[in-house]
Protein backbone atom coordinates (compact mmCIF):
# COMPACT_ATOMS: atom_id res chain seq x y z
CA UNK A 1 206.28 -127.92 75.90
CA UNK A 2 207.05 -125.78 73.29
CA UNK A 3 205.17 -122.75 75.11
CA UNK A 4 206.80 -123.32 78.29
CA UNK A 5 210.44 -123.37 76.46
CA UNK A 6 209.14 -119.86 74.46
CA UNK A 7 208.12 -118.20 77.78
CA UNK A 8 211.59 -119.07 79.91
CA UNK A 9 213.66 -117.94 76.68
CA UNK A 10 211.04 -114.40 76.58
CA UNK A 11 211.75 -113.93 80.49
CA UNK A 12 215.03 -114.56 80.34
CA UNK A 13 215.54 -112.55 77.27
CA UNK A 14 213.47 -109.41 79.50
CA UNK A 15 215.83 -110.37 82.47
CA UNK A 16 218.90 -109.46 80.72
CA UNK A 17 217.79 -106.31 79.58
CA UNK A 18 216.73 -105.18 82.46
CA UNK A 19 219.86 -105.78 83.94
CA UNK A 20 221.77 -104.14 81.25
CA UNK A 21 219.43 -101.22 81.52
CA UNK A 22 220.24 -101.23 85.28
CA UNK A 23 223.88 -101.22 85.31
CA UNK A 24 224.29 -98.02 83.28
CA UNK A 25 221.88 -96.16 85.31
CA UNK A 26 223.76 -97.23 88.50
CA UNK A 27 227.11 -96.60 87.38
CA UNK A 28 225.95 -92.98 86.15
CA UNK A 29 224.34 -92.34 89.80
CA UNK A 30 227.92 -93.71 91.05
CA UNK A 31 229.80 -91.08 89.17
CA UNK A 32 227.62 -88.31 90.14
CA UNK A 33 228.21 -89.25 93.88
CA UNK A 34 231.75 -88.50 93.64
CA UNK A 35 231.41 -85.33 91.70
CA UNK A 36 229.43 -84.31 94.87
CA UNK A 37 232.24 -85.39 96.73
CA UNK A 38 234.46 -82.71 94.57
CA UNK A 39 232.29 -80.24 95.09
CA UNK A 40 232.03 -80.14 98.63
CA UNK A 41 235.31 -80.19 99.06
CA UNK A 42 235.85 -77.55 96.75
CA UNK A 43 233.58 -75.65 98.92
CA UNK A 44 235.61 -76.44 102.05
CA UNK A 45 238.67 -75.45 100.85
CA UNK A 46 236.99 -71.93 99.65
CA UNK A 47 235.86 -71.47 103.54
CA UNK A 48 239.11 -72.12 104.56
CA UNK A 49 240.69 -69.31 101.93
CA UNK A 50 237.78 -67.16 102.59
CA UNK A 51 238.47 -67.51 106.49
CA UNK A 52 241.89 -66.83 106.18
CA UNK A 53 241.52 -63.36 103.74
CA UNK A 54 239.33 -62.06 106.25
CA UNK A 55 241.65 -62.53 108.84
CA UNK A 56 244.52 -60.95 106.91
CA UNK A 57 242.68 -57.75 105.65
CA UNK A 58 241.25 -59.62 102.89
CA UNK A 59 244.41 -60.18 101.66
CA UNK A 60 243.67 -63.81 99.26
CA UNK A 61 246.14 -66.85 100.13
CA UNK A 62 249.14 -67.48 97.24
CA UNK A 63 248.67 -70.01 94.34
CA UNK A 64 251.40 -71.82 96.37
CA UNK A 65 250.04 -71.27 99.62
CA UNK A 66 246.63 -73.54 99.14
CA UNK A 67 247.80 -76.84 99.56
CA UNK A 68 248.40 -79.44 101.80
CA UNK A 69 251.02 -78.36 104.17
CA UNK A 70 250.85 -74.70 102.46
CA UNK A 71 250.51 -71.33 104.57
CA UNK A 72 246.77 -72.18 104.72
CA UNK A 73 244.64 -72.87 107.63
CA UNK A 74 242.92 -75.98 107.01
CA UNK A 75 242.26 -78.63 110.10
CA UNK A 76 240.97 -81.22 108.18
CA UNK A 77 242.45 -81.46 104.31
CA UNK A 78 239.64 -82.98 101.85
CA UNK A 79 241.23 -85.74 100.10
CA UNK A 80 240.45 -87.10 96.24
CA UNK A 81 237.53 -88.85 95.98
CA UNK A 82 238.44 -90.54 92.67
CA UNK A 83 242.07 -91.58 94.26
CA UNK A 84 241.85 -91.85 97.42
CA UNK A 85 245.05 -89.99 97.99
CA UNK A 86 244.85 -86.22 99.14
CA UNK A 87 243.01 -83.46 96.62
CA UNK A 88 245.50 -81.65 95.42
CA UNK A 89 246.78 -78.87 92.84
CA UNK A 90 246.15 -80.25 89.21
CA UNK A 91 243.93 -80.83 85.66
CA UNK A 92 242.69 -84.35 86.38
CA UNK A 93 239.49 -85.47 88.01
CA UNK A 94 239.60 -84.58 91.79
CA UNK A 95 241.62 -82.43 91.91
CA UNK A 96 242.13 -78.44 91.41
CA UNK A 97 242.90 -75.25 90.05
CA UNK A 98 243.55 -71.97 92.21
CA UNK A 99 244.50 -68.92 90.61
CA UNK A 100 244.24 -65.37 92.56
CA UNK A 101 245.04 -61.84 91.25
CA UNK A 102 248.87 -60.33 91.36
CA UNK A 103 247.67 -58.17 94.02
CA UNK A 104 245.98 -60.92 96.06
CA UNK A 105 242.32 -59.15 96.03
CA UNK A 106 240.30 -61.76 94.32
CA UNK A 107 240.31 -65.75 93.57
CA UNK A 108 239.17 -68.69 91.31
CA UNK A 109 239.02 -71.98 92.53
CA UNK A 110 238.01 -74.54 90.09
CA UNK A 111 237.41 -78.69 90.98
CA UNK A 112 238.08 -80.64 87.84
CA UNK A 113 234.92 -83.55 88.13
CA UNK A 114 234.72 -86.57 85.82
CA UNK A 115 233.04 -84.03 83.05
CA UNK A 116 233.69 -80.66 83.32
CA UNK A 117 234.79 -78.58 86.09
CA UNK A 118 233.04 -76.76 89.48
CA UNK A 119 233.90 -73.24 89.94
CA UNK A 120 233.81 -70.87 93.04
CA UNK A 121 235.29 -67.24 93.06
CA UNK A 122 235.61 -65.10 95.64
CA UNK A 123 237.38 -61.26 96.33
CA UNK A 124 237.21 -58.51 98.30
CA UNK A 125 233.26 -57.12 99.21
CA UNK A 126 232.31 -54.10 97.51
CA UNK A 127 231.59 -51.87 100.36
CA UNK A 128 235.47 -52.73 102.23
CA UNK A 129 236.58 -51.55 98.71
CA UNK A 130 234.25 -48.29 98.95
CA UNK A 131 236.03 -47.87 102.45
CA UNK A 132 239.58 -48.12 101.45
CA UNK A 133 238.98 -46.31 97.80
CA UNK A 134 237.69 -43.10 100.66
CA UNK A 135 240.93 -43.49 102.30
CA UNK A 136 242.68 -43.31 99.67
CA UNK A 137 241.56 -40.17 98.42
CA UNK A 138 241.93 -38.83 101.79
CA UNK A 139 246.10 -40.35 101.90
CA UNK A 140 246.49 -37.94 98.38
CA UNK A 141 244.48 -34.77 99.61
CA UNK A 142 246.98 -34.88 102.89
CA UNK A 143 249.51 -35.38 100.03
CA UNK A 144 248.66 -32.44 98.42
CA UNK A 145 248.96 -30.36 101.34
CA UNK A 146 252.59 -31.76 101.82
CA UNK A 147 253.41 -30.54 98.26
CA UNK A 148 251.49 -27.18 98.66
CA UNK A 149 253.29 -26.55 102.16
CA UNK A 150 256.81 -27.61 100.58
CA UNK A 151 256.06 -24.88 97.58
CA UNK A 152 255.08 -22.08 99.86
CA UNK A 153 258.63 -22.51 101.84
CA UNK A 154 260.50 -22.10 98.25
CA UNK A 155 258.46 -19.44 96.31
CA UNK A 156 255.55 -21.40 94.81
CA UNK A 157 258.73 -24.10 93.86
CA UNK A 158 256.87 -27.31 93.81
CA UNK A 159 259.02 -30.76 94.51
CA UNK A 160 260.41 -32.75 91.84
CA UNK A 161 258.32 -36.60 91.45
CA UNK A 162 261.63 -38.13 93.22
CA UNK A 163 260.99 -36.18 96.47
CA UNK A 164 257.50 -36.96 97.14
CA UNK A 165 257.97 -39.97 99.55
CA UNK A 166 257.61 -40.88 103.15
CA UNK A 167 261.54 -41.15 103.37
CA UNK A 168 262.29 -38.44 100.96
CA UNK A 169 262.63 -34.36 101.60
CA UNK A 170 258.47 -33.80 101.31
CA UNK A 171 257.89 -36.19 103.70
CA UNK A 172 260.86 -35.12 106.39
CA UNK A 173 260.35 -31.83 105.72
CA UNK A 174 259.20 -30.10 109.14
CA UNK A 175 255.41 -29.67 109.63
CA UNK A 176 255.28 -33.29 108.37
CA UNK A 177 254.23 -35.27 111.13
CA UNK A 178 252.85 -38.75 109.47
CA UNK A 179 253.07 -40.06 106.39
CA UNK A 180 249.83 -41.65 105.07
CA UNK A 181 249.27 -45.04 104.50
CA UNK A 182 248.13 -47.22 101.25
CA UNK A 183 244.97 -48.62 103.13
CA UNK A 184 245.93 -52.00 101.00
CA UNK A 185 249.70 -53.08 102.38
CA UNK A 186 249.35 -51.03 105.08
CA UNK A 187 252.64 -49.18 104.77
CA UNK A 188 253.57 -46.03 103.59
CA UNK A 189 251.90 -44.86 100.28
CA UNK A 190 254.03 -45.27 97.57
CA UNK A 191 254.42 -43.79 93.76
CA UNK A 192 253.58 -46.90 91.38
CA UNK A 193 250.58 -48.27 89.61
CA UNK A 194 249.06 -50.48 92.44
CA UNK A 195 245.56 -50.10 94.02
CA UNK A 196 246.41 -47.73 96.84
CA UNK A 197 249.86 -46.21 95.35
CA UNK A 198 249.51 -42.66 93.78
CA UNK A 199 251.52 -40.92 91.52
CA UNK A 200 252.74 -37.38 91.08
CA UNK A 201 253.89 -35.71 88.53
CA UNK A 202 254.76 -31.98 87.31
CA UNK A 203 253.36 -29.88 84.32
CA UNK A 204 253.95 -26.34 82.32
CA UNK A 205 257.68 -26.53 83.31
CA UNK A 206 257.00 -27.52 86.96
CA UNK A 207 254.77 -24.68 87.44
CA UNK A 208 252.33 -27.01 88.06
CA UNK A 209 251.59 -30.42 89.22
CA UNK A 210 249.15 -33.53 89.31
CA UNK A 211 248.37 -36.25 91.85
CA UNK A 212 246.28 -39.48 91.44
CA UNK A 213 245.56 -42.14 93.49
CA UNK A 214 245.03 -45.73 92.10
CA UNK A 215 241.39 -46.83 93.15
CA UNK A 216 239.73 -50.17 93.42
CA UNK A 217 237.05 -49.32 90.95
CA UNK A 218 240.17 -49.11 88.32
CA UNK A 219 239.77 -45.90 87.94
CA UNK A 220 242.27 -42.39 89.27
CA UNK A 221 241.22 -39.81 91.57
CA UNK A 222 242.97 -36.63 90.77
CA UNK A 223 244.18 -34.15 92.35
CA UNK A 224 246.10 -30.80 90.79
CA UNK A 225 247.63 -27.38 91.89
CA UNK A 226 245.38 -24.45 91.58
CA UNK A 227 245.57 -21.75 88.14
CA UNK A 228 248.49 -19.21 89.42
């Protein structure tokens, strides 16, 4: 009798530690499941932003604009996994953090999961930047021949920085008919410090003068009037 008592106290005894090794296990693979569930639909969301840059020039969504009911595209908005409401801007499990450069040309998005975080990035491709950096340089070498033809009509007088603009006297000046554009905004190139503005400025007591354009390697290409 004894035995038989022993042997239903050992298998109960192994029954209840199976179960407790059970129930961590399954919780754990629980857990994981929904951290999937963040991921993926961090991975939707960066199609939709993705989608949307390339129909825009590559021009990355707002901070503001990514989120339900923002400016972006998104037919079917994931929602958060941990509370069943809609995933949304935040710190807290399930939700997200979107940050993009001041001149829109790259992203972060990061998914906050029950540990630790899932992060995607994303930014204009390497060879559209190659493209736009060689239009660039071609906008300031047409430039330069705006300056050099304004100089040649005053006596070698070359323009002061303030007149070196689409709207200003080098650009209406006759002989002038377009104005080149910043292959980034699309408008009229502009003096400033932006990929795709240029700036020019005037040396040895205006006898002279410089031009650079802002590329998307973060580096200037220069341009300068020849030795008189």
């Amino acid at each position: 009798m004894r035995s038989r008592r022993f042997s239903i106290l050992v298998l109960a005894l192994a029954a209840v530690l199976l179960l407790t090794a059970t129930l961590p296990a399954a919780a754990s693979a629980a857990v994981n499941f929904v951290d999937q569930q963040v991921q993926m639909n961090i991975l939707l969301l960066q199609g939709y932003i993705n989608t949307q840059a390339e129909k825009n020039g590559f021009v990355y969504p707002a901070r503001d604009d990514v989120k339900k009911g923002g400016a972006l595209v998104a037919p079917v908005w994931p929602g958060n996994p941990w509370t069943g409401g809609t995933m949304a801007p935040g710190t807290s499990k399930g939700t997200y953090t979107y940050t993009v450069k001041a001149d829109l040309t790259g992203y972060t998005l990061v998914g906050h999961l029950s540990k630790g975080s899932y992060k995607v990035v994303g930014g204009v491709p390497r060879w559209l930047k190659d493209e736009r950096d060689a239009s660039s340089k071609a906008g300031l070498a047409l430039l330069q021949q705006y300056v050099e033809m304004w100089a040649r009509e005053r006596a070698g007088a070359y323009p002061a920085p303030a007149d070196v603009a689409g709207g200003a006297p080098v650009g209406l000046q006759p002989g002038v008919p377009i104005w080149p554009q910043s292959p980034w905004t699309h408008a009229a190139m502009t003096q400033g410090q932006a990929t795709g503005d240029f700036e020019y400025s005037l040396s040895g007591g205006g006898g002279g003068y410089a031009l650079r354009a802002h590329l998307a390697t973060g580096k200037d290409w220069a341009l300068s009037s020849s030795p008189r």
